[in-house]
C-alpha atoms as a PDB file:
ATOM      1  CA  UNK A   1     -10.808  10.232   8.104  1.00  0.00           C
ATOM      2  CA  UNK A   2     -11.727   7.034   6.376  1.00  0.00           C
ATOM      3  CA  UNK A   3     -15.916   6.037   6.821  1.00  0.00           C
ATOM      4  CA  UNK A   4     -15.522   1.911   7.851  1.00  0.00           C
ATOM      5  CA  UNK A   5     -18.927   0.059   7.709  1.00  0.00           C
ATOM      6  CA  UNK A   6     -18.069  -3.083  10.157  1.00  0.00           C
ATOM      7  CA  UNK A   7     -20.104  -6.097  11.029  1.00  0.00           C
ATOM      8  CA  UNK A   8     -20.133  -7.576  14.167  1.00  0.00           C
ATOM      9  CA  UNK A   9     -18.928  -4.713  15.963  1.00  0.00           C
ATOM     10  CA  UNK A  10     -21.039  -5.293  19.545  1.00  0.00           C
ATOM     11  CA  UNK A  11     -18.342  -7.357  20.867  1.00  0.00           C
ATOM     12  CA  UNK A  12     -15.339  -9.420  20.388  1.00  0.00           C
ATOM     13  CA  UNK A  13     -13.101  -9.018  17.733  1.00  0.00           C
ATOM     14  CA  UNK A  14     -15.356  -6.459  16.260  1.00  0.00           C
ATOM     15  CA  UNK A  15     -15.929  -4.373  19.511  1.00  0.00           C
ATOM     16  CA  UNK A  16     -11.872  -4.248  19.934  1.00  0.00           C
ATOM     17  CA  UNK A  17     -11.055  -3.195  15.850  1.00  0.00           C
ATOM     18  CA  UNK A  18     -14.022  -0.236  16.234  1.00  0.00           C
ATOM     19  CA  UNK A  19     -12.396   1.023  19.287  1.00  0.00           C
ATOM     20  CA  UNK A  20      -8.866   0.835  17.652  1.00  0.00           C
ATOM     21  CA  UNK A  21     -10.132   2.618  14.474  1.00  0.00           C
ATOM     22  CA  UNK A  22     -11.899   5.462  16.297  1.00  0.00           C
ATOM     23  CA  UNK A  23      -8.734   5.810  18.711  1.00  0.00           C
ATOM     24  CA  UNK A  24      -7.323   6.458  15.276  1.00  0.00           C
ATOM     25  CA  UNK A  25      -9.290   9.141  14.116  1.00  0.00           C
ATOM     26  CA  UNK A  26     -11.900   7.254  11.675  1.00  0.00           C
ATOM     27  CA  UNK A  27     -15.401   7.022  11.282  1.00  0.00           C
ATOM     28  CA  UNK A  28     -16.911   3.769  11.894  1.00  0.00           C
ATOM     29  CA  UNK A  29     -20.577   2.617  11.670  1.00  0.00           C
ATOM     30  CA  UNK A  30     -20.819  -0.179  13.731  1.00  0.00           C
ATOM     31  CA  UNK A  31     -23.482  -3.199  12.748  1.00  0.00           C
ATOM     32  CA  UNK A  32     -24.804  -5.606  15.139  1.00  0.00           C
ATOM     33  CA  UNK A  33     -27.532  -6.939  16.955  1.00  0.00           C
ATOM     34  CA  UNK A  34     -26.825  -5.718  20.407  1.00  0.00           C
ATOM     35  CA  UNK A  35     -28.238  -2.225  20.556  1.00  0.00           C
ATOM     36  CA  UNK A  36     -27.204  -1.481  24.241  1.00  0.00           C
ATOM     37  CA  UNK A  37     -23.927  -2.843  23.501  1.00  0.00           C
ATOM     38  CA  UNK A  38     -23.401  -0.907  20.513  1.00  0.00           C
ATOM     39  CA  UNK A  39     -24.893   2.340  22.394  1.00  0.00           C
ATOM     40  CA  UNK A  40     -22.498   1.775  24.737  1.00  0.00           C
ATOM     41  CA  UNK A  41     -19.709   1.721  22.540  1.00  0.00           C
ATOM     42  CA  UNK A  42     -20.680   5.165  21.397  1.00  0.00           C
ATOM     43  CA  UNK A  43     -20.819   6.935  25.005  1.00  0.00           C
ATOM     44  CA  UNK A  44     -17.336   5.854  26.065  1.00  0.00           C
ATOM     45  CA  UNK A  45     -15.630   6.376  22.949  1.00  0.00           C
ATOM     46  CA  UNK A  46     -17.104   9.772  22.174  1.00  0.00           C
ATOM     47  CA  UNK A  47     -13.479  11.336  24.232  1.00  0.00           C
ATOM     48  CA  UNK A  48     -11.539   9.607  21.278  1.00  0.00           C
ATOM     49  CA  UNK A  49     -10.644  11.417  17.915  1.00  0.00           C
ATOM     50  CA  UNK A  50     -13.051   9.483  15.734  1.00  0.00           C
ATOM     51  CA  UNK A  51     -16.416   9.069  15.571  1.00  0.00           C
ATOM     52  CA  UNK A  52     -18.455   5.852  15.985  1.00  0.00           C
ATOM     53  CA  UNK A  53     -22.144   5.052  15.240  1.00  0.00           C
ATOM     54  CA  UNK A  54     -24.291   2.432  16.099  1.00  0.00           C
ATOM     55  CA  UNK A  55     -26.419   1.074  13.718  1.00  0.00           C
ATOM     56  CA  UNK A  56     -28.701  -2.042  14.816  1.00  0.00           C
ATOM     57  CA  UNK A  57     -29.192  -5.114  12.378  1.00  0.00           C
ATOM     58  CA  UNK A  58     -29.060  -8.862  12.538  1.00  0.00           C
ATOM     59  CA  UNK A  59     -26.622  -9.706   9.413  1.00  0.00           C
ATOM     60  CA  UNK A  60     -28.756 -12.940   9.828  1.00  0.00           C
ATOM     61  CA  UNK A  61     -31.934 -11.684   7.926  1.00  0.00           C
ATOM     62  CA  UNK A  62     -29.764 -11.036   4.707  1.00  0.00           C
ATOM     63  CA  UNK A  63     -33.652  -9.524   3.238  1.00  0.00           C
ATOM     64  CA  UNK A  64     -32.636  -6.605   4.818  1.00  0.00           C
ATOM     65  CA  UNK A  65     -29.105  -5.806   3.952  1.00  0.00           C
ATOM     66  CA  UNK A  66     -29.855  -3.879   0.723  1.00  0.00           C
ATOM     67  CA  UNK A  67     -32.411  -1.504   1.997  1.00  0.00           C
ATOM     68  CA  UNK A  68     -30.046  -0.980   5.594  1.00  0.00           C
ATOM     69  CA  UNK A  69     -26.768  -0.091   3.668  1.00  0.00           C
ATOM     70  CA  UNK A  70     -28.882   2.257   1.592  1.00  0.00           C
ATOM     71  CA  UNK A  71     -30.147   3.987   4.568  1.00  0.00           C
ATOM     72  CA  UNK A  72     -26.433   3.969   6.050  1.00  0.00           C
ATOM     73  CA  UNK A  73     -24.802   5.439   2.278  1.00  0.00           C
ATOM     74  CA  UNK A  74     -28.117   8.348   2.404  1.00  0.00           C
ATOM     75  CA  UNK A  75     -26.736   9.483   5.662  1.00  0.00           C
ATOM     76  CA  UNK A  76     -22.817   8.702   6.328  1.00  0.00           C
ATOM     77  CA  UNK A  77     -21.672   8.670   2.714  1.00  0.00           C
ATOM     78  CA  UNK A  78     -19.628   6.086   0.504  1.00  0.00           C
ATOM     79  CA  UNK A  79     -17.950   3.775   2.891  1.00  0.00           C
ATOM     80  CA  UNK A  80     -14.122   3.692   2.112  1.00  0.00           C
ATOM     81  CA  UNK A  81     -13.764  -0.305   3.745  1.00  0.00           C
ATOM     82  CA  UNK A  82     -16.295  -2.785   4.721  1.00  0.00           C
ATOM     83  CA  UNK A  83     -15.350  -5.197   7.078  1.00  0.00           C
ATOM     84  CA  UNK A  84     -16.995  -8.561   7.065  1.00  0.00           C
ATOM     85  CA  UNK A  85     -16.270  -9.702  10.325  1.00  0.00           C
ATOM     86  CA  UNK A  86     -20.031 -10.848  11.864  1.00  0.00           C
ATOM     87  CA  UNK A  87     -19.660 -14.577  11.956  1.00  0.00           C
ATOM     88  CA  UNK A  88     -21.119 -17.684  14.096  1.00  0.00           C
ATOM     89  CA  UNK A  89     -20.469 -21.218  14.851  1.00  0.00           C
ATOM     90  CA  UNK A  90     -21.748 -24.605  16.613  1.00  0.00           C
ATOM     91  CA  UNK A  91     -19.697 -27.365  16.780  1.00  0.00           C
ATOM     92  CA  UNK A  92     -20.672 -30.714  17.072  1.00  0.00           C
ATOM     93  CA  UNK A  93     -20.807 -33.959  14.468  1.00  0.00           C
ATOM     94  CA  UNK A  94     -22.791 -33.051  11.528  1.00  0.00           C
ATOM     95  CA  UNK A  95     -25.862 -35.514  12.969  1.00  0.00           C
ATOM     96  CA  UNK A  96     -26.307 -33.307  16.040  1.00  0.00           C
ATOM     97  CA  UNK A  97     -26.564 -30.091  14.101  1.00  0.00           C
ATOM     98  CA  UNK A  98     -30.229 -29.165  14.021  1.00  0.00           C
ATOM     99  CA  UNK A  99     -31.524 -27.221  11.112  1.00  0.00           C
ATOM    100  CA  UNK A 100     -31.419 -23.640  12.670  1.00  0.00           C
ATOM    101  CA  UNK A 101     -27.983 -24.385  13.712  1.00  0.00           C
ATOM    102  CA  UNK A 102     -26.003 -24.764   9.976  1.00  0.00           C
ATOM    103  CA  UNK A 103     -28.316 -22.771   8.890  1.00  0.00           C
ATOM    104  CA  UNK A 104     -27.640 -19.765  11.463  1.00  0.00           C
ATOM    105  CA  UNK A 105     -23.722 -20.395  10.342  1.00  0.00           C
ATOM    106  CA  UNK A 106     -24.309 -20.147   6.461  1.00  0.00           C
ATOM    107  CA  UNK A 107     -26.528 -17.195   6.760  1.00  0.00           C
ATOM    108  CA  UNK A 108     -24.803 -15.031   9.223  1.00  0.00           C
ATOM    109  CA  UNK A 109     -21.229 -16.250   7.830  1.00  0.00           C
ATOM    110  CA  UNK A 110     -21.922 -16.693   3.881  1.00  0.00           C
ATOM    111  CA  UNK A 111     -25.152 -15.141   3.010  1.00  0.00           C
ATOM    112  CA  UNK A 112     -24.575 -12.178   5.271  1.00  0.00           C
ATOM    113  CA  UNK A 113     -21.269 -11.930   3.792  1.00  0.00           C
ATOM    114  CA  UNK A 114     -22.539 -12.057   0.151  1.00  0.00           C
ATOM    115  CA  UNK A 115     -25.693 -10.036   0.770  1.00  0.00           C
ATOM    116  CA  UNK A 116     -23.494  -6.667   2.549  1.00  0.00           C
ATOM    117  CA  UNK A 117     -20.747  -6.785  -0.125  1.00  0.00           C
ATOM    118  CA  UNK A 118     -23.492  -7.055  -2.721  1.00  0.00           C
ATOM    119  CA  UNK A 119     -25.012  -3.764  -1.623  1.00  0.00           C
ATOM    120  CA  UNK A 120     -22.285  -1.626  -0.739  1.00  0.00           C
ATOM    121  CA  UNK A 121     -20.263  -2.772  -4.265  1.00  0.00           C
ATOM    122  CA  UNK A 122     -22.016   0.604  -6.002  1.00  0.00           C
ATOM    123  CA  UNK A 123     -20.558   2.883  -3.914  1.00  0.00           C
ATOM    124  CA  UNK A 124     -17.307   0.882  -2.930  1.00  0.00           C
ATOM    125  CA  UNK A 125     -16.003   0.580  -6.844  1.00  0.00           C
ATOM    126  CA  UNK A 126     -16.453   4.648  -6.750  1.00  0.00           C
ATOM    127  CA  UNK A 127     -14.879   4.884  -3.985  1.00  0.00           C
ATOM    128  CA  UNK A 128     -12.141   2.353  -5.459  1.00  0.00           C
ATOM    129  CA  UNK A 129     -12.660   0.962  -1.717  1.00  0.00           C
ATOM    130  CA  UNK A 130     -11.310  -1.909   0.173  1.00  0.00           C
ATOM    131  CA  UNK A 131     -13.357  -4.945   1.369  1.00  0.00           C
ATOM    132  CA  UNK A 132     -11.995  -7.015   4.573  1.00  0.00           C
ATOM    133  CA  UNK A 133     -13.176 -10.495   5.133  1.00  0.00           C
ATOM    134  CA  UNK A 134     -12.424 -11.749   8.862  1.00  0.00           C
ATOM    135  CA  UNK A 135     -12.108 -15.587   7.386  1.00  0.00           C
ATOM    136  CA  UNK A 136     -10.502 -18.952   9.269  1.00  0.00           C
ATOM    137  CA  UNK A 137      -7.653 -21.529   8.899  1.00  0.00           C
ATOM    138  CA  UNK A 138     -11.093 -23.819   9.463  1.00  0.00           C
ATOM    139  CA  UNK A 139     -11.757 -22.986   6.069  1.00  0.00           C
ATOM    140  CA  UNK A 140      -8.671 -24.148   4.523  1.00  0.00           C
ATOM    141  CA  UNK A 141      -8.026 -27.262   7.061  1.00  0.00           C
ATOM    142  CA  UNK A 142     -11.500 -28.909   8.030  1.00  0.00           C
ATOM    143  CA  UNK A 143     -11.283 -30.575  11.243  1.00  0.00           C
ATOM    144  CA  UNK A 144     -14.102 -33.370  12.871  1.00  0.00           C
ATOM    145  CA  UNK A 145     -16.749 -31.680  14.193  1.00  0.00           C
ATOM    146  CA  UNK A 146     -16.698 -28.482  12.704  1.00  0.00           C
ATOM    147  CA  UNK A 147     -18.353 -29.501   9.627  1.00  0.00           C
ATOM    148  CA  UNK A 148     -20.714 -27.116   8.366  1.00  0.00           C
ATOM    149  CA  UNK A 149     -18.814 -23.820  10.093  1.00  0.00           C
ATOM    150  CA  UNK A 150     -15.413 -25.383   7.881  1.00  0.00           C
ATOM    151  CA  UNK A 151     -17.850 -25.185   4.882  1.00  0.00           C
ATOM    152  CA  UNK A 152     -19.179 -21.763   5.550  1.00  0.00           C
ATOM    153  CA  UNK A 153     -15.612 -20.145   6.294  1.00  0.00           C
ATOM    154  CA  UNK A 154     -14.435 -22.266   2.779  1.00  0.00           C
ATOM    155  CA  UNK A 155     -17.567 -20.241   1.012  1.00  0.00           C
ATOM    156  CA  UNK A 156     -16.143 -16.931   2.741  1.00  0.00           C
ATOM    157  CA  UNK A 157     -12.826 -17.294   1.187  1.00  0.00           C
ATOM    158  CA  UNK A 158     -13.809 -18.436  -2.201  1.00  0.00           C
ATOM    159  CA  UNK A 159     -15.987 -15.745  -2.474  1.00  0.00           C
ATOM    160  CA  UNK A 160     -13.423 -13.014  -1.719  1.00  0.00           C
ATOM    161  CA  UNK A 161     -10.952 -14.953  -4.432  1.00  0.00           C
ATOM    162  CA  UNK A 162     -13.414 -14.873  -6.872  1.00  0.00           C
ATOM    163  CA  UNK A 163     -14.220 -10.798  -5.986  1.00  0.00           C
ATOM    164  CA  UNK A 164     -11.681 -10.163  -5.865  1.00  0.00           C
ATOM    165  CA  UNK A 165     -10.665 -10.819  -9.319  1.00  0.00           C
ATOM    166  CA  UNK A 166     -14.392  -9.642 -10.614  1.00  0.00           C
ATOM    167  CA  UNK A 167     -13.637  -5.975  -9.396  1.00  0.00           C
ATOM    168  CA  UNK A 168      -9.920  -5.651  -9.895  1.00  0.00           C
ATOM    169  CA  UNK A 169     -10.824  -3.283 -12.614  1.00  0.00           C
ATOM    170  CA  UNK A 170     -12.583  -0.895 -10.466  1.00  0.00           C
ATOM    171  CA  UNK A 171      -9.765  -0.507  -8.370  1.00  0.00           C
ATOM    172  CA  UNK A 172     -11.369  -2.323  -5.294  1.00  0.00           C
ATOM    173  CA  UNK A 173      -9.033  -4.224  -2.881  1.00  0.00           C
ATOM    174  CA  UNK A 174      -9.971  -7.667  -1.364  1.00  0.00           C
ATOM    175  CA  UNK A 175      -8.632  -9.084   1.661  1.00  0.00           C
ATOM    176  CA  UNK A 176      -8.809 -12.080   3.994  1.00  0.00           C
ATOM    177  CA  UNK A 177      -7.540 -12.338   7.435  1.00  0.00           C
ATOM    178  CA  UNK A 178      -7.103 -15.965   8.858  1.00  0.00           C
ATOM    179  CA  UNK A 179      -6.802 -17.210  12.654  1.00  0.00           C
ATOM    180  CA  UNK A 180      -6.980 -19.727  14.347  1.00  0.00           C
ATOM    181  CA  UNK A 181      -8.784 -19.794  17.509  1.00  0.00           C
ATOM    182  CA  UNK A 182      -9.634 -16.616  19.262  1.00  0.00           C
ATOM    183  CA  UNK A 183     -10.109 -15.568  23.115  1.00  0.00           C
ATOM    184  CA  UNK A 184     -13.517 -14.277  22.635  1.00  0.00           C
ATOM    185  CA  UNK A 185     -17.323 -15.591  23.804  1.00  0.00           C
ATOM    186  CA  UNK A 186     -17.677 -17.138  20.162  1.00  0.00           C
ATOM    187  CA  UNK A 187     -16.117 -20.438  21.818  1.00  0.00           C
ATOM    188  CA  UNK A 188     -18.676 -20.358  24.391  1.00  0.00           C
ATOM    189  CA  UNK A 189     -21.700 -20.285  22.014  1.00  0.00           C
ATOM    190  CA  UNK A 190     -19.892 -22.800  19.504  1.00  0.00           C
ATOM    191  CA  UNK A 191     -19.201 -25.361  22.283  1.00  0.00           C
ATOM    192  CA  UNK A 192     -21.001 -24.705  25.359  1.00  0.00           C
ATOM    193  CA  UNK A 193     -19.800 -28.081  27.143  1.00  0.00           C
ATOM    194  CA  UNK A 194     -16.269 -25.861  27.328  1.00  0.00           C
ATOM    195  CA  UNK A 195     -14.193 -28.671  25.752  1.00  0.00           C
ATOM    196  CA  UNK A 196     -12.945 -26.765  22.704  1.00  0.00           C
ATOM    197  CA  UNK A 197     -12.069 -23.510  24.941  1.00  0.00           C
ATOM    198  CA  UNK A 198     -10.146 -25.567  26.921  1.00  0.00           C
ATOM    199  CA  UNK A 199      -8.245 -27.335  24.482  1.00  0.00           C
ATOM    200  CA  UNK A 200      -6.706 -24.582  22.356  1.00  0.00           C
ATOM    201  CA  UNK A 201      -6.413 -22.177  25.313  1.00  0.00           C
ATOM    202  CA  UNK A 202      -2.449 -21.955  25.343  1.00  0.00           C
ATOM    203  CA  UNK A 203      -3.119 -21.619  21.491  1.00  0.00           C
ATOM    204  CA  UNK A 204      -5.949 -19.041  20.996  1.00  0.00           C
ATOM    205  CA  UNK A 205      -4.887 -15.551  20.125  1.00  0.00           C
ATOM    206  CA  UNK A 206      -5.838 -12.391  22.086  1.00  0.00           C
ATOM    207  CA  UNK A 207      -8.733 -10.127  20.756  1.00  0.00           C
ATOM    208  CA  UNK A 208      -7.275  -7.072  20.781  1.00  0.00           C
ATOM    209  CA  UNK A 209      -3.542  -8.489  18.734  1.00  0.00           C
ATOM    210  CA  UNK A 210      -6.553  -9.633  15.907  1.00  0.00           C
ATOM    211  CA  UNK A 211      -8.077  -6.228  16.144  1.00  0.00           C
ATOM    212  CA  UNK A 212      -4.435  -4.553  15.748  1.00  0.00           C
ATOM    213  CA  UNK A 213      -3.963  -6.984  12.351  1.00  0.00           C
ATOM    214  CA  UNK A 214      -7.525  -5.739  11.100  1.00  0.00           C
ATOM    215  CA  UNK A 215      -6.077  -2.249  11.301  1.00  0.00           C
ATOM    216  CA  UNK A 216      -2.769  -2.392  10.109  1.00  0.00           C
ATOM    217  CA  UNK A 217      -4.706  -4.170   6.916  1.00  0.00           C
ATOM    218  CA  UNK A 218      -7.137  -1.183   6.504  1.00  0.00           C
ATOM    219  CA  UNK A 219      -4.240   0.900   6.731  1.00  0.00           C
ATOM    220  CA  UNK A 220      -1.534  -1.496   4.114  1.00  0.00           C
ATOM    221  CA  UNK A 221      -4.102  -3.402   2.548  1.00  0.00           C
ATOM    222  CA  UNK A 222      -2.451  -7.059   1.931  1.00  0.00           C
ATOM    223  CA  UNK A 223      -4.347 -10.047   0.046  1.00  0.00           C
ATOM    224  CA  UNK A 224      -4.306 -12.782   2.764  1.00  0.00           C
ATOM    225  CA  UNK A 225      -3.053 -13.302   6.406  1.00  0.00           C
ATOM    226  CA  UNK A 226      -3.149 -15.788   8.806  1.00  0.00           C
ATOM    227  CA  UNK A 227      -2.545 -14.929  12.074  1.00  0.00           C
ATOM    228  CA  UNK A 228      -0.836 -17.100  13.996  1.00  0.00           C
ATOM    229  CA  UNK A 229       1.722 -17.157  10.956  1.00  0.00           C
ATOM    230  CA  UNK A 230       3.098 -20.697  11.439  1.00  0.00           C
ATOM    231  CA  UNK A 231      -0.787 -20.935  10.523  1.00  0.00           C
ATOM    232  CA  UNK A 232      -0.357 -20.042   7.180  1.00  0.00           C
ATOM    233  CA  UNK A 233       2.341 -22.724   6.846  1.00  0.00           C
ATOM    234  CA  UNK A 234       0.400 -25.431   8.108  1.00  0.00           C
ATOM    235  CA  UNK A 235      -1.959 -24.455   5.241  1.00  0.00           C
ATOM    236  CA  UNK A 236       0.023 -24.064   2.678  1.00  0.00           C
ATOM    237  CA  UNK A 237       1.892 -27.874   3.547  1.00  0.00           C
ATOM    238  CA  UNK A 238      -2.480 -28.796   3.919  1.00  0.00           C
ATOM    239  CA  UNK A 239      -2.591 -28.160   0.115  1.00  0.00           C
ATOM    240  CA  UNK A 240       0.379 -29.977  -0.542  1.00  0.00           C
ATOM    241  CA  UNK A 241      -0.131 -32.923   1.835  1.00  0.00           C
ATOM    242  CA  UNK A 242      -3.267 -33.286   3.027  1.00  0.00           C
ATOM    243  CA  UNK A 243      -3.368 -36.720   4.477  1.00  0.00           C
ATOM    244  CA  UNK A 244      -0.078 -35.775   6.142  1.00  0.00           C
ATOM    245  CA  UNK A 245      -1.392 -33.147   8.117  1.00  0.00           C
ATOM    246  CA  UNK A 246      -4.719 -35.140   9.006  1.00  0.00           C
ATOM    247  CA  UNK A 247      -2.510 -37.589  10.341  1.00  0.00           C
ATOM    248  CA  UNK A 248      -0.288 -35.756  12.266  1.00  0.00           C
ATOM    249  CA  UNK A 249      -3.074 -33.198  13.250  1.00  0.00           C
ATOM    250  CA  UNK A 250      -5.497 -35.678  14.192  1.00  0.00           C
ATOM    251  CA  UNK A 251      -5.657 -35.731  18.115  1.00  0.00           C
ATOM    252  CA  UNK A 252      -5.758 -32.314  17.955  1.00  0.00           C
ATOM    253  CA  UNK A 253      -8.233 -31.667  15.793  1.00  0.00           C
ATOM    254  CA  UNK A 254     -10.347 -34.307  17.696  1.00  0.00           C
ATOM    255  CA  UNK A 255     -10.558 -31.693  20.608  1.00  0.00           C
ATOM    256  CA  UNK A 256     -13.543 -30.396  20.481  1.00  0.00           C
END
């Protein structure tokens, strides 16, 4: 039974991986700031072979991260994986943004990120343990609109790159999982007007097939997916033709 501390585990993408993992028999300690919703979790998973727990915090107020993981280490043990998957967005041109919003996005998605990892590292490197990063292809292609969550997802993956050379030594593992747009509620926080949802609904993947990819990597750990894969391609031509893409990509990426 591995112990998995994951973020964002109250709902989407996080609330389908937690339930996979405990169907398969590991211990997961659940972050988040929905308390009921976590709770909840608990009660009707508690039939399945692994164990989950709910543990309340806003990855938000990054001032707390050090002193929560400590309290989570003192009772559950060394984690074997984190899972940085607690992220936000708003989209809208950058002169729309107020203040709290790019700031909500870099300090749930990057200083969150950052301030976890930070924390946990200790007990991670002697665990020789495995750190998950639930990035975007918005971080490799930045489309209109999407300005400061493109920048936030870029800071996501840089930072795992740069980790994960920094603790190869110690045996830890670093991975990044890519996608494009999900199915989850995220879209209708980022863009209430619905516009976005609408527009890459034939294209947006299914929770639960992300949440089976975020297993199969804490089981085979791999250093980068993208999920869809043609995804990956598009990225990889991005770095090789860059205007190419924009123009080709343009209407699309104007859709939200």
């Amino acid at each position: 039974m591995k112990t998995i501390i994951l973020t964002g585990a109250s709902s989407g993408i996080g609330r389908k991986t937690a339930e996979k993992l405990v169907q398969n028999g590991e211990k997961v300690i659940g972050i988040g700031r929905n308390t009921q919703k976590l709770q909840a979790a608990a009660v009707e998973w508690e039939a399945h072979p692994g164990e989950f727990i709910a543990w309340t915090m806003d990855v938000e107020i990054i001032e707390d991260a050090a002193e929560e993981m400590k309290k989570i280490t003192a009772v559950h043990g060394k984690p074997d994986v984190l899972i940085n998957n607690a992220g936000t967005g708003k989209f809208g041109e950058l002169e729309q943004l107020s203040i709290k919003d790019w700031e909500q996005m870099i300090n749930t998605n990057v200083k969150g990120n950052i301030a976890i990892t930070q924390a946990l590292l200790p007990e991670l490197k002697q665990a020789g343990g495995h750190v998950i990063f639930t990035g975007s292809t918005a971080g490799i292609i930045g489309t209109p609109k999407a300005t400061v969550y493109a920048a936030s997802k870029r800071a996501v993956i840089g930072f795992a790159e740069a980790l994960r050379l920094e603790t190869a030594e110690s045996g830890i593992r670093v991975s990044v999982l890519n996608t494009g747009p999900v199915k989850t509620d995220f879209h209708d926080r980022a863009d209430p007007s619905g516009r976005y949802k609408r527009s890459v609904e034939q294209l947006a993947l299914a929770p639960e097939k992300v949440a089976g990819r975020l297993v199969q990597l804490v089981e085979q750990p791999k250093r980068t997916v993208f999920m869809p894969r043609w995804m990956g391609m598009l990225s990889a031509l991005y770095q090789l033709w860059p205007s190419a893409v924009e123009k080709v990509g343009r209407k699309q990426f104007y859709r939200k």
